[in-house]
C-alpha atoms as a PDB file:
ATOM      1  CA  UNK A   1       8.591  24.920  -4.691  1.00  0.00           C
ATOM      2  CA  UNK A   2      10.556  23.101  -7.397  1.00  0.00           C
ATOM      3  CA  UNK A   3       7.913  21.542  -9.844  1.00  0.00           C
ATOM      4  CA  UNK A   4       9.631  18.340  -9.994  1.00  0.00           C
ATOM      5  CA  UNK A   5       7.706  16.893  -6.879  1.00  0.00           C
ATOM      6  CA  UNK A   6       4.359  17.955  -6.576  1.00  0.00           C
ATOM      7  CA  UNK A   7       2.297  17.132  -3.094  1.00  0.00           C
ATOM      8  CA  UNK A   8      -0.967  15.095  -4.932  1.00  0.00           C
ATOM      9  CA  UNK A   9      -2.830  13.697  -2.286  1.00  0.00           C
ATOM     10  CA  UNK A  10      -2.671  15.662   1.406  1.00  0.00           C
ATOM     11  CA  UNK A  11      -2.541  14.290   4.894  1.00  0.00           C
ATOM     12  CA  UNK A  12      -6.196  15.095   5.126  1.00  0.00           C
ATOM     13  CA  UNK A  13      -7.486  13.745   2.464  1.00  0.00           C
ATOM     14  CA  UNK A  14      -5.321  10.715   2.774  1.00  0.00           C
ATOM     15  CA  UNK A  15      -7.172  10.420   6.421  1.00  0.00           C
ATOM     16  CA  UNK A  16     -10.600  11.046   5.152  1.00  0.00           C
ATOM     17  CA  UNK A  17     -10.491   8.143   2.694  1.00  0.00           C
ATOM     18  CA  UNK A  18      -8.503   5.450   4.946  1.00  0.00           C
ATOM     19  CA  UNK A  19     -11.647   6.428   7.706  1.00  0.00           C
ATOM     20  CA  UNK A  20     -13.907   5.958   4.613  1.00  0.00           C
ATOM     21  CA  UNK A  21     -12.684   2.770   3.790  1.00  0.00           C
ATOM     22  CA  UNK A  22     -11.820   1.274   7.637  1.00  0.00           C
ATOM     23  CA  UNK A  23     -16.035   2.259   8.133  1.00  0.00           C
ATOM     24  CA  UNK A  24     -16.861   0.175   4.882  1.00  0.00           C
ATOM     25  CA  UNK A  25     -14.536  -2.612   5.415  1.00  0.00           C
ATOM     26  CA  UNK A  26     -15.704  -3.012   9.496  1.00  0.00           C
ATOM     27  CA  UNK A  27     -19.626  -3.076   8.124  1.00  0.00           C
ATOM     28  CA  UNK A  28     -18.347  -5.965   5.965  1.00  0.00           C
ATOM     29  CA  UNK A  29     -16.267  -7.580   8.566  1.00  0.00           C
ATOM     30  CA  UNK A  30     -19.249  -7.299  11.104  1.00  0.00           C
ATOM     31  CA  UNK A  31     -19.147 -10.652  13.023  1.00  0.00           C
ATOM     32  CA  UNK A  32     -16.040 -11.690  11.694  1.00  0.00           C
ATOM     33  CA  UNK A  33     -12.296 -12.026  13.061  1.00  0.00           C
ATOM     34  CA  UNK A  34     -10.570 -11.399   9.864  1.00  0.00           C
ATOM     35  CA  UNK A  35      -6.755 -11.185   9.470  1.00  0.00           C
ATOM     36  CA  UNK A  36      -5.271  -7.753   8.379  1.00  0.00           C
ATOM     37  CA  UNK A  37      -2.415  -9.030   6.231  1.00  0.00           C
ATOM     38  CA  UNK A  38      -0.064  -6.238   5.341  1.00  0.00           C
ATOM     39  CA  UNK A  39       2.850  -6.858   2.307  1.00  0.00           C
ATOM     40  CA  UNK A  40       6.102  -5.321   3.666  1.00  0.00           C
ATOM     41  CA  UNK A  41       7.015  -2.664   3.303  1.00  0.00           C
ATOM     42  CA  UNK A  42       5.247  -0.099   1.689  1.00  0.00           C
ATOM     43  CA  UNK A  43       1.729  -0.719   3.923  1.00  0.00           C
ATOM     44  CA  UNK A  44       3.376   0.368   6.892  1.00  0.00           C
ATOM     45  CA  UNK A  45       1.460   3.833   7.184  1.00  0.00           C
ATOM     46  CA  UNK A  46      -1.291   2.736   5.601  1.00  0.00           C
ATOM     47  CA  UNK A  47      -2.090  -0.555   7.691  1.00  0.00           C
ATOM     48  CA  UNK A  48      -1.337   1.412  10.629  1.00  0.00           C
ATOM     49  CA  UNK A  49      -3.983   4.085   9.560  1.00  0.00           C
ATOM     50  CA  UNK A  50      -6.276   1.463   8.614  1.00  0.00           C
ATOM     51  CA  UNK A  51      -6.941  -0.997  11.411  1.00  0.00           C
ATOM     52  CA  UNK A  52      -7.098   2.465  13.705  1.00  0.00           C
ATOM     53  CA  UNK A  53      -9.832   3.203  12.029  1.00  0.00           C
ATOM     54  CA  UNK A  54     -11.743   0.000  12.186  1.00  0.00           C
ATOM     55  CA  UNK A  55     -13.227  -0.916  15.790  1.00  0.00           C
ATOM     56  CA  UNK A  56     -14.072  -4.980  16.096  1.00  0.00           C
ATOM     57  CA  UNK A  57     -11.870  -8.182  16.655  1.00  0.00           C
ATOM     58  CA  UNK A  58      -8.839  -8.800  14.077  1.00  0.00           C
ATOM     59  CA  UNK A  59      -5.390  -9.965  14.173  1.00  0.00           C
ATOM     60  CA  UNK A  60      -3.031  -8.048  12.165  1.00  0.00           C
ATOM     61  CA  UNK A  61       0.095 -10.409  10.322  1.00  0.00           C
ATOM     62  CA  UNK A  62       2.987  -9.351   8.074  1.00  0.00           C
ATOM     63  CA  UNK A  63       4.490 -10.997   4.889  1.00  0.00           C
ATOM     64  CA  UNK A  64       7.558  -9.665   2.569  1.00  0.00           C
ATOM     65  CA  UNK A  65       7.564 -10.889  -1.039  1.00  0.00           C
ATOM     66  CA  UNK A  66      10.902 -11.147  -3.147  1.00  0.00           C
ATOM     67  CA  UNK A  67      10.792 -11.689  -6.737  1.00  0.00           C
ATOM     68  CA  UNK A  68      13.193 -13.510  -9.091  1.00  0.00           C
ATOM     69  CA  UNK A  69      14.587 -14.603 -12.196  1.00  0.00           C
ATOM     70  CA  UNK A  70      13.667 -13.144 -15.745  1.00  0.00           C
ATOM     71  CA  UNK A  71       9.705 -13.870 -15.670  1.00  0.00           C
ATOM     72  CA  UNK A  72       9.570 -11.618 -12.113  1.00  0.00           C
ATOM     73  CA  UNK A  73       8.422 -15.339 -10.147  1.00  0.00           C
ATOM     74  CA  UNK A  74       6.862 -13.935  -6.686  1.00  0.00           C
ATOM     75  CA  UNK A  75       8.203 -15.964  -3.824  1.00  0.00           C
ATOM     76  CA  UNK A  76       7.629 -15.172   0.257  1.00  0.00           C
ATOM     77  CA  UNK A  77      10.320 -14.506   1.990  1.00  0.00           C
ATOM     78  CA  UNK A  78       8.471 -13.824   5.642  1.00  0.00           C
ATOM     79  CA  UNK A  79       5.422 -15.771   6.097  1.00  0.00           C
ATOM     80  CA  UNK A  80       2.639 -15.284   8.718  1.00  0.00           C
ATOM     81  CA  UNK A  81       2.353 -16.805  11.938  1.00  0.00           C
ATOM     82  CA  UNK A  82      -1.208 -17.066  12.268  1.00  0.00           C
ATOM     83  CA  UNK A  83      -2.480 -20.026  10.463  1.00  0.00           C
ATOM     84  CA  UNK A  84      -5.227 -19.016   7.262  1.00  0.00           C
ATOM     85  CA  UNK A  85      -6.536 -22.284   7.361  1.00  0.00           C
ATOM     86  CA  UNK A  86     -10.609 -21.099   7.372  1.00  0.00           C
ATOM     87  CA  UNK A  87      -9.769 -17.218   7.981  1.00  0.00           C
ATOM     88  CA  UNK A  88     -11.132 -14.640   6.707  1.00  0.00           C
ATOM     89  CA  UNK A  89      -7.965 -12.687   4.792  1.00  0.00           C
ATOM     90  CA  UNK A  90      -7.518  -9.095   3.918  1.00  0.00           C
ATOM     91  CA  UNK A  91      -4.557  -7.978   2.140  1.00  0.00           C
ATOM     92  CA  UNK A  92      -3.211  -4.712   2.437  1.00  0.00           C
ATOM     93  CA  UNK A  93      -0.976  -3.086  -0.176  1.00  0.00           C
ATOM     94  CA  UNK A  94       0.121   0.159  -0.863  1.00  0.00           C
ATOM     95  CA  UNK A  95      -0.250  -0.051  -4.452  1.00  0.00           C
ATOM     96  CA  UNK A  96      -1.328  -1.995  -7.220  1.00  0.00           C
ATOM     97  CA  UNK A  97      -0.012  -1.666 -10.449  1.00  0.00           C
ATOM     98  CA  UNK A  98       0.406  -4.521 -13.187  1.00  0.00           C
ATOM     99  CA  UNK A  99      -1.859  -6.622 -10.589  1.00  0.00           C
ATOM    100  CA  UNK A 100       0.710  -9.616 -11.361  1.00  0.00           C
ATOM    101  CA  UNK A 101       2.287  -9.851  -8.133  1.00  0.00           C
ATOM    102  CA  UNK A 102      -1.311  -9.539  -6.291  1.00  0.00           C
ATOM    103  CA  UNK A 103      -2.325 -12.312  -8.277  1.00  0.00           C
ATOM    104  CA  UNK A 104       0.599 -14.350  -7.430  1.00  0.00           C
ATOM    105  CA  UNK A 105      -0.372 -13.074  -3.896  1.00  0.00           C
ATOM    106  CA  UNK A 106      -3.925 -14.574  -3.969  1.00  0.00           C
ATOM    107  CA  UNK A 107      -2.584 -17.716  -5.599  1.00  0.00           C
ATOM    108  CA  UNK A 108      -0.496 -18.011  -2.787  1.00  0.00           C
ATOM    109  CA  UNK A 109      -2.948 -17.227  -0.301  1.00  0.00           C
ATOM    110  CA  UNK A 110      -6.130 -19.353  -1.646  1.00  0.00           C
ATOM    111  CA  UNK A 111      -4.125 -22.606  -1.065  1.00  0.00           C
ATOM    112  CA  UNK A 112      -3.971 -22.249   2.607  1.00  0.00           C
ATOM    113  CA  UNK A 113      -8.261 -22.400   1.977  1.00  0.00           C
ATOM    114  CA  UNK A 114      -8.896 -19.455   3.940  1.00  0.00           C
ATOM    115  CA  UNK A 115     -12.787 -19.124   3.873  1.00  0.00           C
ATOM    116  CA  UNK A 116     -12.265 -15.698   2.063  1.00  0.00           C
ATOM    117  CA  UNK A 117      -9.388 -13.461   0.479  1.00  0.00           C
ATOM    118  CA  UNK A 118     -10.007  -9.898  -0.399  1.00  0.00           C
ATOM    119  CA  UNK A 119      -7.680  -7.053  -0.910  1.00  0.00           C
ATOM    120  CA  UNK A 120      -7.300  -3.481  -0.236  1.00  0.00           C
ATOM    121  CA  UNK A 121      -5.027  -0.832  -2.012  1.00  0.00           C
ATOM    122  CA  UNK A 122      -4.327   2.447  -1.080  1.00  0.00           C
ATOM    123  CA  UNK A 123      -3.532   3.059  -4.518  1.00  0.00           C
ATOM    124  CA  UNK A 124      -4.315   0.937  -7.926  1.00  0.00           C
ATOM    125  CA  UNK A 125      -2.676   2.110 -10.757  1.00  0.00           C
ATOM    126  CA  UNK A 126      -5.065   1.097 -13.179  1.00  0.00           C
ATOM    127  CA  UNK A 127      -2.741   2.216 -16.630  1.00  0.00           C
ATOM    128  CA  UNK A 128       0.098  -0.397 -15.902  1.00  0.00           C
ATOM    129  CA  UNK A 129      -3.213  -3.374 -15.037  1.00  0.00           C
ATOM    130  CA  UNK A 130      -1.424  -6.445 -17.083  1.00  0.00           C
ATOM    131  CA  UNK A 131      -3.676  -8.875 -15.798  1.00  0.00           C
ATOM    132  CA  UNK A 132      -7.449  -8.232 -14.363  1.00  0.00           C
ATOM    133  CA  UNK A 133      -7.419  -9.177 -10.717  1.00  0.00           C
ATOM    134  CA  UNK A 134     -10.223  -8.003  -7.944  1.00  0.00           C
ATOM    135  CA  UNK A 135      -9.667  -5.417  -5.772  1.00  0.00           C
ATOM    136  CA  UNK A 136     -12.785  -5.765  -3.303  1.00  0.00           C
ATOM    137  CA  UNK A 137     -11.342  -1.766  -1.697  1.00  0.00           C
ATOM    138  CA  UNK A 138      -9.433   0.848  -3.214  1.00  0.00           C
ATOM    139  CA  UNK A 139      -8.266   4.352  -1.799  1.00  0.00           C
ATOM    140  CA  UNK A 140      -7.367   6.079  -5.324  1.00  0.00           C
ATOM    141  CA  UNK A 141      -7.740   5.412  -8.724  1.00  0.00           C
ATOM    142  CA  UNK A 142      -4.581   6.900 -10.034  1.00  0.00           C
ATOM    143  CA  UNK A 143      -2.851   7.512 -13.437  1.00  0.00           C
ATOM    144  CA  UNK A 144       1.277   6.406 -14.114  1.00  0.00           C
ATOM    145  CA  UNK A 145       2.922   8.872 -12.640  1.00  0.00           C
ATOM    146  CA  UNK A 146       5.450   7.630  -9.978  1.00  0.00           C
ATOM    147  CA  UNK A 147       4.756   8.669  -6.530  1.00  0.00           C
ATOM    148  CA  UNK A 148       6.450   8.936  -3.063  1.00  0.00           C
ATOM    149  CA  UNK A 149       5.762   9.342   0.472  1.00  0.00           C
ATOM    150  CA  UNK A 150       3.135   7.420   2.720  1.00  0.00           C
ATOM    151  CA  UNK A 151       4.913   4.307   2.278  1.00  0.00           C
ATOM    152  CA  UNK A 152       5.672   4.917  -1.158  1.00  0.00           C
ATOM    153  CA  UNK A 153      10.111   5.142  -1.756  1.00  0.00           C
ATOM    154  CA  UNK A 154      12.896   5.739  -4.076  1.00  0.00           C
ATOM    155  CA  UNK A 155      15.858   3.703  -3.050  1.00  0.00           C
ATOM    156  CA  UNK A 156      14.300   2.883   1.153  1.00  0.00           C
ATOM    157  CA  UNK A 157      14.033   7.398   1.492  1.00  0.00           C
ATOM    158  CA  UNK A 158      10.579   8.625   1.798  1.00  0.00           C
ATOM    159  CA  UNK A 159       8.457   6.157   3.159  1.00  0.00           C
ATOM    160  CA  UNK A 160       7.828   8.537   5.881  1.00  0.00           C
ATOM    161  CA  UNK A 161       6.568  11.727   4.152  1.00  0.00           C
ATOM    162  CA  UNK A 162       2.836  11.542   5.640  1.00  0.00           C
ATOM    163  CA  UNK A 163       1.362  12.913   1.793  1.00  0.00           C
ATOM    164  CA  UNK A 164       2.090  11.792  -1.336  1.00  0.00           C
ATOM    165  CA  UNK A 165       4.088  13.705  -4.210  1.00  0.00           C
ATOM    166  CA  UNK A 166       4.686  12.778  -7.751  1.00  0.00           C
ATOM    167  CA  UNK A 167       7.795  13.212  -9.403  1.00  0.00           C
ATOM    168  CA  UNK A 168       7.807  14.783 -12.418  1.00  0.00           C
ATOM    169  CA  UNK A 169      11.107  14.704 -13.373  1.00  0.00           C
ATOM    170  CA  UNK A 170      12.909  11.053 -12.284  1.00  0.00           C
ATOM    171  CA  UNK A 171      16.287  12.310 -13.636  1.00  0.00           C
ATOM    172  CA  UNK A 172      16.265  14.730 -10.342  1.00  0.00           C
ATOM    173  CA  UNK A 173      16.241  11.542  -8.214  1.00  0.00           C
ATOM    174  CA  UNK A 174      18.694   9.633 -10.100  1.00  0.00           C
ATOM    175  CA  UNK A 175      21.414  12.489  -9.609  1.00  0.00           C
ATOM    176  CA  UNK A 176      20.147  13.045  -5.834  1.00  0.00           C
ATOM    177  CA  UNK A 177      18.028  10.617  -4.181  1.00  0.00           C
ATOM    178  CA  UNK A 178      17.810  12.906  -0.879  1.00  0.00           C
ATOM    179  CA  UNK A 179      16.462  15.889  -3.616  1.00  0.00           C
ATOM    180  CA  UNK A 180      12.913  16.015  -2.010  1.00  0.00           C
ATOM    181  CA  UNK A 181      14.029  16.079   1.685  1.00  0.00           C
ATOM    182  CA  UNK A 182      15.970  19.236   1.056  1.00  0.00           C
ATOM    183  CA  UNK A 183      12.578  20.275  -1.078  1.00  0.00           C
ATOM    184  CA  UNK A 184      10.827  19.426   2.348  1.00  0.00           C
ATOM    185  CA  UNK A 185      12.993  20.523   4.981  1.00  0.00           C
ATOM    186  CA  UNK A 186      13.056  24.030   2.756  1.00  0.00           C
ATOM    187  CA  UNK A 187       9.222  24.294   3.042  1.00  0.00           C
ATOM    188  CA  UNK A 188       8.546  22.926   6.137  1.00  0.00           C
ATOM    189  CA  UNK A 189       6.236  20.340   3.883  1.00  0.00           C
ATOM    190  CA  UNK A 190       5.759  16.239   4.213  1.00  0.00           C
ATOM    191  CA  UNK A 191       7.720  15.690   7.209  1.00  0.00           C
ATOM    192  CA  UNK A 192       6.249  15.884  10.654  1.00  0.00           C
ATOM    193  CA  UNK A 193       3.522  18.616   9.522  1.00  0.00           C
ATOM    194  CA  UNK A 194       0.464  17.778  10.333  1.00  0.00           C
END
């Protein structure tokens, strides 16, 4: 295979860690209804993978962010439903990388006065951290290398590669965003394989 995308994280191992962290999340939960809040629209494997993996009572909402203007301002553009009013919040994300737009996130969040907010990231990107801000669950630790697949995109394609690849070489993308499907489809790798 080309070596500009390179499969780092596998199906498997992908599903042994969201188990890992649905089991330690559902211990903490234990007696609790929280709300699964997933940010649109990377979590959508993720979330999915998640909550399957953690038996008890929970409501799962959605919210989409937009940002704006020079300083990057976080606004929502789709809000819950469900009320957070004394709730017990967990917010899903894909990834976390400069930790800003979590922390708007949490701002955001905390004024509603749930009765807790905690997050969990499939990935945090700890090299691009800007500004310190908790992650109480994290899949992987990972360096700043830009990744697709599981939720992860370049320009909406990719989302649904079930393993994530790094691209080595963003100049491949750039030329041909559907570069890695014909990688794929070639090897029979990322989509639908299980």
């Amino acid at each position: 295979m080309n070596e500009t995308f390179v499969e780092v994280v596998a199906e498997s191992r992908l599903m042994r860690r969201i188990a890992e962290l649905g089991k330690e999340i559902s211990a903490d939960y234990a007696g609790r209804r929280p709300v699964v809040l997933g940010v649109l629209n990377g979590c959508l494997p993720f979330i999915a993978d998640l909550v399957r993996s953690m038996p008890g009572p929970m409501e799962i909402e959605f919210l989409s962010l937009t940002r704006f203007g020079e300083e990057g301002r976080v606004s929502i553009a789709m809000d819950t439903t469900t009320p957070l009013q004394g709730r017990h919040v967990l917010i899903v994300e894909d990834i976390v990388d400069t930790g800003l737009t979590l922390a708007s996130l949490r701002r955001m969040i905390e004024i509603r006065d749930p009765a807790s907010v905690a997050t969990v990231a499939l990935l945090d990107k700890v090299p691009r951290r800007i500004i310190e801000i908790p992650i109480e669950y994290r899949g992987f630790e990972i360096g700043d290398e830009f990744l697709l697949g599981y939720g992860l995109d370049w320009e909406g394609q990719y989302r649904n590669l079930r393993s994530l690849w790094a691209v080595t070489d963003l100049s491949v993308l750039k030329r041909d965003p559907y570069a890695l499907n014909q990688e794929t489809a070639t090897t029979g790798e990322g989509f639908g394989a299980r």
